[in-house]
C-alpha atoms as a PDB file:
ATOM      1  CA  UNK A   1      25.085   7.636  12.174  1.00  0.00           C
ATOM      2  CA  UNK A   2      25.193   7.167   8.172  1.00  0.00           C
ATOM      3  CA  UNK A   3      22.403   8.770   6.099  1.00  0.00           C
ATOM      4  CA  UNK A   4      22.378   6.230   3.222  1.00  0.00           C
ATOM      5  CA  UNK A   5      20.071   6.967  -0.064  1.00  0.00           C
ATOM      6  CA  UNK A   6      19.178   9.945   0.944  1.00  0.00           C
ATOM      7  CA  UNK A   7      16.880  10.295  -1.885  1.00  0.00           C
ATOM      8  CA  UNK A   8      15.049   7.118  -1.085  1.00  0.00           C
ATOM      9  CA  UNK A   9      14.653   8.118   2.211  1.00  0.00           C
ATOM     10  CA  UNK A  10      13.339  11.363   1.825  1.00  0.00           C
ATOM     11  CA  UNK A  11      11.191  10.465  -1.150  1.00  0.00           C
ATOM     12  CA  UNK A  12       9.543   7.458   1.279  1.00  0.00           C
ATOM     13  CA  UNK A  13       9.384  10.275   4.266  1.00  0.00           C
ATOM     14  CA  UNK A  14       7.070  12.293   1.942  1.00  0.00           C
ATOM     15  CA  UNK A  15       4.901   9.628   0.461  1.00  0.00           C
ATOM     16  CA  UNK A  16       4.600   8.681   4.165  1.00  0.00           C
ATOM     17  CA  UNK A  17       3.754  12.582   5.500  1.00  0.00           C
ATOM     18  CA  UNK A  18       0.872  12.649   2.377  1.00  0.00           C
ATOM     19  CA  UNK A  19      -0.532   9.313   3.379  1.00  0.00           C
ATOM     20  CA  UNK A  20      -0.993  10.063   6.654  1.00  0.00           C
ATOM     21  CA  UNK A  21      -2.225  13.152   5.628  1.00  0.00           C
ATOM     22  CA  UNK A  22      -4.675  12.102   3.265  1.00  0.00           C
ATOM     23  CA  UNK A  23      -6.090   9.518   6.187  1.00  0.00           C
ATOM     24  CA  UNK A  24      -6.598  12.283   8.480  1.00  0.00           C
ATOM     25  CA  UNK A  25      -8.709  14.115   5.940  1.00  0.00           C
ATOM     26  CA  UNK A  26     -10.859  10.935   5.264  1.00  0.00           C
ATOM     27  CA  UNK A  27     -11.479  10.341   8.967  1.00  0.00           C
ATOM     28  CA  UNK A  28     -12.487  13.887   9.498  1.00  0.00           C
ATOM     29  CA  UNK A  29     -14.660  13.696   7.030  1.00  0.00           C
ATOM     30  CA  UNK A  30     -18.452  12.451   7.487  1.00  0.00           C
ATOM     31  CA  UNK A  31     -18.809   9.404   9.193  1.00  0.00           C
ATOM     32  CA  UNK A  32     -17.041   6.314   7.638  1.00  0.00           C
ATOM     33  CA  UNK A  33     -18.863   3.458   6.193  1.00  0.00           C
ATOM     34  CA  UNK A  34     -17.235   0.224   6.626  1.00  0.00           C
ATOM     35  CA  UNK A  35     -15.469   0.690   2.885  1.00  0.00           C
ATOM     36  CA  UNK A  36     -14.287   3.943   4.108  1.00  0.00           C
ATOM     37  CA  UNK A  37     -13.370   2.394   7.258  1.00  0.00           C
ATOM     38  CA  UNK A  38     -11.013   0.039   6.113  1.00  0.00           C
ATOM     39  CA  UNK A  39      -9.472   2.467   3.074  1.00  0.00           C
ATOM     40  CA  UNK A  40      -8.371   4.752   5.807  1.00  0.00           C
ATOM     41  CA  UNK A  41      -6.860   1.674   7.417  1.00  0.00           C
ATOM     42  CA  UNK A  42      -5.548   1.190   4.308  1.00  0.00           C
ATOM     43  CA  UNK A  43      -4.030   4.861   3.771  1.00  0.00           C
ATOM     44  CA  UNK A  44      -2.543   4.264   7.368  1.00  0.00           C
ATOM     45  CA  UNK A  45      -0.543   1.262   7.053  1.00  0.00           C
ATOM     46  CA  UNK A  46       0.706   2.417   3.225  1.00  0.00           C
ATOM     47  CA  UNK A  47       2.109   5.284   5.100  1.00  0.00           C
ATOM     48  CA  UNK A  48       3.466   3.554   8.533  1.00  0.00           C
ATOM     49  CA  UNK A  49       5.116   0.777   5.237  1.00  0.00           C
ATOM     50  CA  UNK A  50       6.928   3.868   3.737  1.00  0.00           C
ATOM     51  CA  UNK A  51       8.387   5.812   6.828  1.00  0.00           C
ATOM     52  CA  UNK A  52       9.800   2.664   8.599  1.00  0.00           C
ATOM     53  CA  UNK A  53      10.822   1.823   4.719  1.00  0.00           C
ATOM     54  CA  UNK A  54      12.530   5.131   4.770  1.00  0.00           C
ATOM     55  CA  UNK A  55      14.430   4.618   7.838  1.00  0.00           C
ATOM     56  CA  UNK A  56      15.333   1.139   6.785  1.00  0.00           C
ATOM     57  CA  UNK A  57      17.235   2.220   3.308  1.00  0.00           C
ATOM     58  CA  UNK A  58      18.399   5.868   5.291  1.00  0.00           C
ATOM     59  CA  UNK A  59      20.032   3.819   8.534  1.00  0.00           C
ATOM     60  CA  UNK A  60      19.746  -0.262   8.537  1.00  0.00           C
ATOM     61  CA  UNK A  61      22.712  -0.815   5.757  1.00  0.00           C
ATOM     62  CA  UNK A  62      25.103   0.808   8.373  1.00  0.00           C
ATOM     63  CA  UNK A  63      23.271  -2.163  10.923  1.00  0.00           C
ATOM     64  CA  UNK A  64      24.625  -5.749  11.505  1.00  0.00           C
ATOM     65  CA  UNK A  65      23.077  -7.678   8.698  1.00  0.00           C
ATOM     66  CA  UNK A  66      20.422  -9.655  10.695  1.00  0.00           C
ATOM     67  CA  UNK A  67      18.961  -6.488  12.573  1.00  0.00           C
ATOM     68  CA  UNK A  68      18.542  -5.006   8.776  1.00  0.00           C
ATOM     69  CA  UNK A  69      17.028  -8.577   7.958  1.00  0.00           C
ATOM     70  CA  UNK A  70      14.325  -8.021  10.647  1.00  0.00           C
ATOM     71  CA  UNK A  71      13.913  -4.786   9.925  1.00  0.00           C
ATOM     72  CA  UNK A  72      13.022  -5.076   6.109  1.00  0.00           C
ATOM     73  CA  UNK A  73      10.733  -7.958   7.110  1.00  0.00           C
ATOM     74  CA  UNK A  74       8.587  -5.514   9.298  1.00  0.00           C
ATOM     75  CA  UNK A  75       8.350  -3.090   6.260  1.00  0.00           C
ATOM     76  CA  UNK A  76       6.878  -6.643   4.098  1.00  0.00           C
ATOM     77  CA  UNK A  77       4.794  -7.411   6.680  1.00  0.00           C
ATOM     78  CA  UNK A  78       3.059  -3.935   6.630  1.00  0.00           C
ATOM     79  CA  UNK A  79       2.906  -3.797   3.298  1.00  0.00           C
ATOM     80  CA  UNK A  80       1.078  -7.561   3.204  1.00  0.00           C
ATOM     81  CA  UNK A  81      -1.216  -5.944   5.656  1.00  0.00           C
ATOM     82  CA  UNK A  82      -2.138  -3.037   4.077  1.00  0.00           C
ATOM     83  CA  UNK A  83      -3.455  -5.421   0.480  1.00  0.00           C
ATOM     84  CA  UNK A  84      -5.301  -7.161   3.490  1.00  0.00           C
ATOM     85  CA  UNK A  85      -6.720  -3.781   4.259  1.00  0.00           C
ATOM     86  CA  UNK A  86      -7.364  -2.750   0.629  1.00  0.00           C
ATOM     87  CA  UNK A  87      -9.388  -6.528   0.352  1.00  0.00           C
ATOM     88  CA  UNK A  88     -11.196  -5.901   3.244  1.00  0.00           C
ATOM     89  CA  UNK A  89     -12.609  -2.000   2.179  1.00  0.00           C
ATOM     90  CA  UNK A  90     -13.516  -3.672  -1.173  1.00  0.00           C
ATOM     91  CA  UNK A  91     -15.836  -6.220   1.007  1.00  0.00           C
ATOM     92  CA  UNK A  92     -17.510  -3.461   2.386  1.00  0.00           C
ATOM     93  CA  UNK A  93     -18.539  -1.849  -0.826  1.00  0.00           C
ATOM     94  CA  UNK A  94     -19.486  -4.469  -2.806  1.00  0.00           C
ATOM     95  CA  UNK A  95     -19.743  -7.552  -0.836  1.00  0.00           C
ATOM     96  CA  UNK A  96     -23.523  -8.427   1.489  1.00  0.00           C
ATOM     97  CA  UNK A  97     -22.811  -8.984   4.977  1.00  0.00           C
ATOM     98  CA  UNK A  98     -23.309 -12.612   4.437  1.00  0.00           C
ATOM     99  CA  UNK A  99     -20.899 -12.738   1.594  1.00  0.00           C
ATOM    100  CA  UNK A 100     -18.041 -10.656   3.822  1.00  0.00           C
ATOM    101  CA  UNK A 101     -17.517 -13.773   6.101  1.00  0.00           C
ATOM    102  CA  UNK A 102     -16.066 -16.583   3.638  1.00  0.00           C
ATOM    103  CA  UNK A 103     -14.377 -14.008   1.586  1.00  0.00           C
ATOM    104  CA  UNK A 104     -13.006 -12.276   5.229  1.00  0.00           C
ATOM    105  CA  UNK A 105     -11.715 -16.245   5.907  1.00  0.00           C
ATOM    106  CA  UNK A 106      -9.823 -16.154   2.487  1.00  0.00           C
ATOM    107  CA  UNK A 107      -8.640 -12.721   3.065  1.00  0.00           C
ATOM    108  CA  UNK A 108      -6.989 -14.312   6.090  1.00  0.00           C
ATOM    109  CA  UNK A 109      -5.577 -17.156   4.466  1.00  0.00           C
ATOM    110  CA  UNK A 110      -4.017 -14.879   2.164  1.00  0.00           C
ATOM    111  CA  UNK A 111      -2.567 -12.279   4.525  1.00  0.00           C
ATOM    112  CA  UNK A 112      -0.839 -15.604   6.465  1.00  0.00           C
ATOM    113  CA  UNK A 113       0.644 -17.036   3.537  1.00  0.00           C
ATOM    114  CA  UNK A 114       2.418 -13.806   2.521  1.00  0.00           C
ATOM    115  CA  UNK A 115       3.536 -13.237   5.793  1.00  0.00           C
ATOM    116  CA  UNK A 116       5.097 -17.087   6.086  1.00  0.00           C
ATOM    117  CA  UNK A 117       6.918 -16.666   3.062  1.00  0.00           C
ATOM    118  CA  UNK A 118       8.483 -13.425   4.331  1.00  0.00           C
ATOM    119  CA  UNK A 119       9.537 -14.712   7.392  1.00  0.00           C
ATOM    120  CA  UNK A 120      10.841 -17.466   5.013  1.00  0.00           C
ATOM    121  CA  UNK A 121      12.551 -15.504   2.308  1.00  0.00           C
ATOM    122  CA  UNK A 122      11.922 -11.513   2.555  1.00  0.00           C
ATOM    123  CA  UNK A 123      11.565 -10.325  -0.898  1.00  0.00           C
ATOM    124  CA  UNK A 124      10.075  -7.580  -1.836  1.00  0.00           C
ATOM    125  CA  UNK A 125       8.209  -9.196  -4.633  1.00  0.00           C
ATOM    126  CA  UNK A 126       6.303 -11.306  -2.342  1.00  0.00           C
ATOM    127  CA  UNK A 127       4.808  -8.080  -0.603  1.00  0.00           C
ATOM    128  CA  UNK A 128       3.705  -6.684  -3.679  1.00  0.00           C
ATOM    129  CA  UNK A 129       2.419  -9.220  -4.997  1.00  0.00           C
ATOM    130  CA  UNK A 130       0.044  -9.905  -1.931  1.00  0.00           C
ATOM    131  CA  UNK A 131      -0.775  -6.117  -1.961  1.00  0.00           C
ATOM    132  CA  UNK A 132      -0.971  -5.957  -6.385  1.00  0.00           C
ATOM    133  CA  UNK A 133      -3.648  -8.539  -6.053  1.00  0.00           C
ATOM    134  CA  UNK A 134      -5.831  -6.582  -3.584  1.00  0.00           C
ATOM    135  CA  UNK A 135      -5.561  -3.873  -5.781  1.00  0.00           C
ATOM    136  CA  UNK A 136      -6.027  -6.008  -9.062  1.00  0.00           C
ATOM    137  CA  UNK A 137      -9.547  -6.951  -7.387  1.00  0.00           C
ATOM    138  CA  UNK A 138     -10.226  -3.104  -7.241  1.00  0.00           C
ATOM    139  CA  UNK A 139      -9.386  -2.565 -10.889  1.00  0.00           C
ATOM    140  CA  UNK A 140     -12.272  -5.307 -11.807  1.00  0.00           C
ATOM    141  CA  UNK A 141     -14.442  -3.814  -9.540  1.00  0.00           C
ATOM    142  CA  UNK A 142     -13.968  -0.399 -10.610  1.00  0.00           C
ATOM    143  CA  UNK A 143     -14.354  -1.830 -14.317  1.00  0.00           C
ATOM    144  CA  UNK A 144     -17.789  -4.265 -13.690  1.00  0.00           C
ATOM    145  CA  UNK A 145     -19.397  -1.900 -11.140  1.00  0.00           C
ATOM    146  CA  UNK A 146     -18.771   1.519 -12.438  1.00  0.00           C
ATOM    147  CA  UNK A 147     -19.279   3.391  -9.143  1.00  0.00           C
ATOM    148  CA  UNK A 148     -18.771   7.067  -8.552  1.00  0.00           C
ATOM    149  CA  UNK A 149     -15.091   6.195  -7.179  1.00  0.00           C
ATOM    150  CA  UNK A 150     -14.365   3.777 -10.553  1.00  0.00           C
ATOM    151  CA  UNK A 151     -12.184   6.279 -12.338  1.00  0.00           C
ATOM    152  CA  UNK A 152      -9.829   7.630  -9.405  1.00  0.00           C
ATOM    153  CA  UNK A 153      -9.734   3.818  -8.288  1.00  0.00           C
ATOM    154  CA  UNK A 154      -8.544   2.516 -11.766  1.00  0.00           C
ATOM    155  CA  UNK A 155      -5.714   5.429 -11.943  1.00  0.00           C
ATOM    156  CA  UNK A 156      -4.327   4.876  -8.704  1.00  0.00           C
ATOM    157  CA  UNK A 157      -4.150   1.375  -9.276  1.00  0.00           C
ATOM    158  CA  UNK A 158      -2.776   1.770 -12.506  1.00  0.00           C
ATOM    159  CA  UNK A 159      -0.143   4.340 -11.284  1.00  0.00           C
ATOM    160  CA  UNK A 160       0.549   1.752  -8.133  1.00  0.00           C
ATOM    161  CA  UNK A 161       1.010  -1.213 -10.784  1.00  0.00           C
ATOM    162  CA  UNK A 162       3.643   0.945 -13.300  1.00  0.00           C
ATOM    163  CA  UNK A 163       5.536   1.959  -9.858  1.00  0.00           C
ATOM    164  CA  UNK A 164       5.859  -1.631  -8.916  1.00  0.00           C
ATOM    165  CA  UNK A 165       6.873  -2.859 -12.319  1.00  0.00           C
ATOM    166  CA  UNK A 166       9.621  -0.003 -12.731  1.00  0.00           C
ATOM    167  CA  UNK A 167      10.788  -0.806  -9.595  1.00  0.00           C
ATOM    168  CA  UNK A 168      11.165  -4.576  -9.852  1.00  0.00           C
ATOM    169  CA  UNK A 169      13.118  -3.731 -13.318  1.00  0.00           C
ATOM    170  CA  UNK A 170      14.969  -1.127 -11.382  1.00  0.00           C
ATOM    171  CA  UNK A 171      14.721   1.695 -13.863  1.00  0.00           C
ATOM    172  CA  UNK A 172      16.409   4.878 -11.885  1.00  0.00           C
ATOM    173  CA  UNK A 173      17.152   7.922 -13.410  1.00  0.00           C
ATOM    174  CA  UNK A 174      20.952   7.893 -12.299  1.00  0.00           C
ATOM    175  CA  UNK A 175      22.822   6.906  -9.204  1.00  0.00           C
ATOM    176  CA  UNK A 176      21.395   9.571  -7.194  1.00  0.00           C
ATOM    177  CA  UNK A 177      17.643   9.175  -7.728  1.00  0.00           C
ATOM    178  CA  UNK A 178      17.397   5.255  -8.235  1.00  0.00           C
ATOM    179  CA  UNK A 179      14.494   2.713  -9.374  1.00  0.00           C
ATOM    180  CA  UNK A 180      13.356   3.532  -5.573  1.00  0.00           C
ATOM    181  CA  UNK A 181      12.915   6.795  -5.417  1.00  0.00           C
ATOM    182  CA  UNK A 182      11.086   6.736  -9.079  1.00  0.00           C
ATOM    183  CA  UNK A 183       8.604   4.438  -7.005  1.00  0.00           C
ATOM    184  CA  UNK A 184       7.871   6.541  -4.722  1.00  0.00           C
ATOM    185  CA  UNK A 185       6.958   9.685  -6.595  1.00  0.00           C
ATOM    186  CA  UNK A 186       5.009   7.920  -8.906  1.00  0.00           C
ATOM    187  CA  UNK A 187       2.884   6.218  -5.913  1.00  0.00           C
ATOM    188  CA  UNK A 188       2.773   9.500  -4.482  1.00  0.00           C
ATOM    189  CA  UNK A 189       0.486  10.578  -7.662  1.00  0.00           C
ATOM    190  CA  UNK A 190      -1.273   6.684  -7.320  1.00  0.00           C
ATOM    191  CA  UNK A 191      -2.266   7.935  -3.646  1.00  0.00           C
ATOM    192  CA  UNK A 192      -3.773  10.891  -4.720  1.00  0.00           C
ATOM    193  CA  UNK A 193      -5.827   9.219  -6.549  1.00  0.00           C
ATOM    194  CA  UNK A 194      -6.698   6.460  -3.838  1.00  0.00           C
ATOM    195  CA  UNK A 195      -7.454   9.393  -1.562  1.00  0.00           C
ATOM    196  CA  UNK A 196     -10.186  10.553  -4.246  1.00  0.00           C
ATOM    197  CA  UNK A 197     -11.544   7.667  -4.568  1.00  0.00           C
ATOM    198  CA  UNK A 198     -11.870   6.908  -1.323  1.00  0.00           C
ATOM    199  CA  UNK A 199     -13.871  10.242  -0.559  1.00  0.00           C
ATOM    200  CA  UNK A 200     -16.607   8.519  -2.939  1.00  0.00           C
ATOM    201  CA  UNK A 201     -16.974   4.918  -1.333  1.00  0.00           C
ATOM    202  CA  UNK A 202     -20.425   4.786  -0.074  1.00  0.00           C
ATOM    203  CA  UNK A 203     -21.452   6.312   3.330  1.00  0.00           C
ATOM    204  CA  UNK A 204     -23.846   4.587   4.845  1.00  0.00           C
ATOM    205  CA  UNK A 205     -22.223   1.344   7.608  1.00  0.00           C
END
């Protein structure tokens, strides 16, 4: 079989190897609060969206064109999850227990409108933008609260949002490291960050 964009999908195997690897250090580390909880949730699914992203741009162009169809749908789908993942850790920080159950019910909402319209039309910009707007809710947070993870929060999700821009305008440096792979290693330095931040999120359930 084919190895197509090889640099995409190594570049996606690594950013998937640190995520992963960065969730394993947060769950061995003192017992999770709910925030916690969910950002390792969150660290998971980024790094399950990248390695079955990987696979998809190393093997699915060489596949007929609707098993490459489902495929890149999977990869939204995680992706949609994971902002539902980032909303959810941001409840458990800031939001009272009472608050958490209408905002959990929009969270919802949300999630299931992103993934009907990529069942309906997979585009990538659909994904992100379910995902940016989890992570637009952390900026303000990180801005109006100003807790101990504020700073590593705000550059990761500054990072995240220059990655996603570059990549919709599909600024590559040259055929053989693409608007992709420029992505990637630019959330790779976003997820550091995330992982830093997420150390800080209160400890207590």
């Amino acid at each position: 079989m084919t190895l197509h964009e090889p640099a995409t999908f190594i570049t996606d195997l690594l950013l998937a190897a640190l995520g992963f690897w960065f969730a394993r250090r947060l769950r061995g580390a003192e017992a999770p609060s709910r925030a916690r909880h969910w950002w390792i949730r969150s660290m998971l699914l980024m790094a399950i969206s990248a390695t079955v992203g990987g696979f998809y741009h190393g093997f699915a162009p060489g596949l007929p064109p609707a098993s490459g169809s489902a495929w890149w749908r999977v990869v939204l789908w995680t992706i949609c999850g994971l902002g539902f993942a980032m909303g959810m850790s941001l409840l458990g920080e800031l939001a009272s227990v009472q608050a958490r159950r209408g905002w959990t019910l929009l969270l919802g909402v949300k999630l299931a409108i992103s993934c009907s319209l990529v069942a309906a039309k997979p585009q990538f910009l659909v994904a992100i933008a379910d995902y940016g707007s989890s992570m637009l809710a952390w900026l303000v947070a990180a801005v109006v609260a100003r807790r101990a993870w504020s700073l590593a929060m705000a550059a990761g999700v500054l990072l995240s949002l220059a990655a996603g821009a570059i990549q919709q305008l599909q600024w590559g440096l040259g055929p053989g490291f693409n608007h992709n792979d420029v992505f990637h290693v630019i959330q790779a330095f976003a997820l550091v960050c995330f992982y830093h931040a997420g150390k800080k999120l209160k400890k207590l359930p």
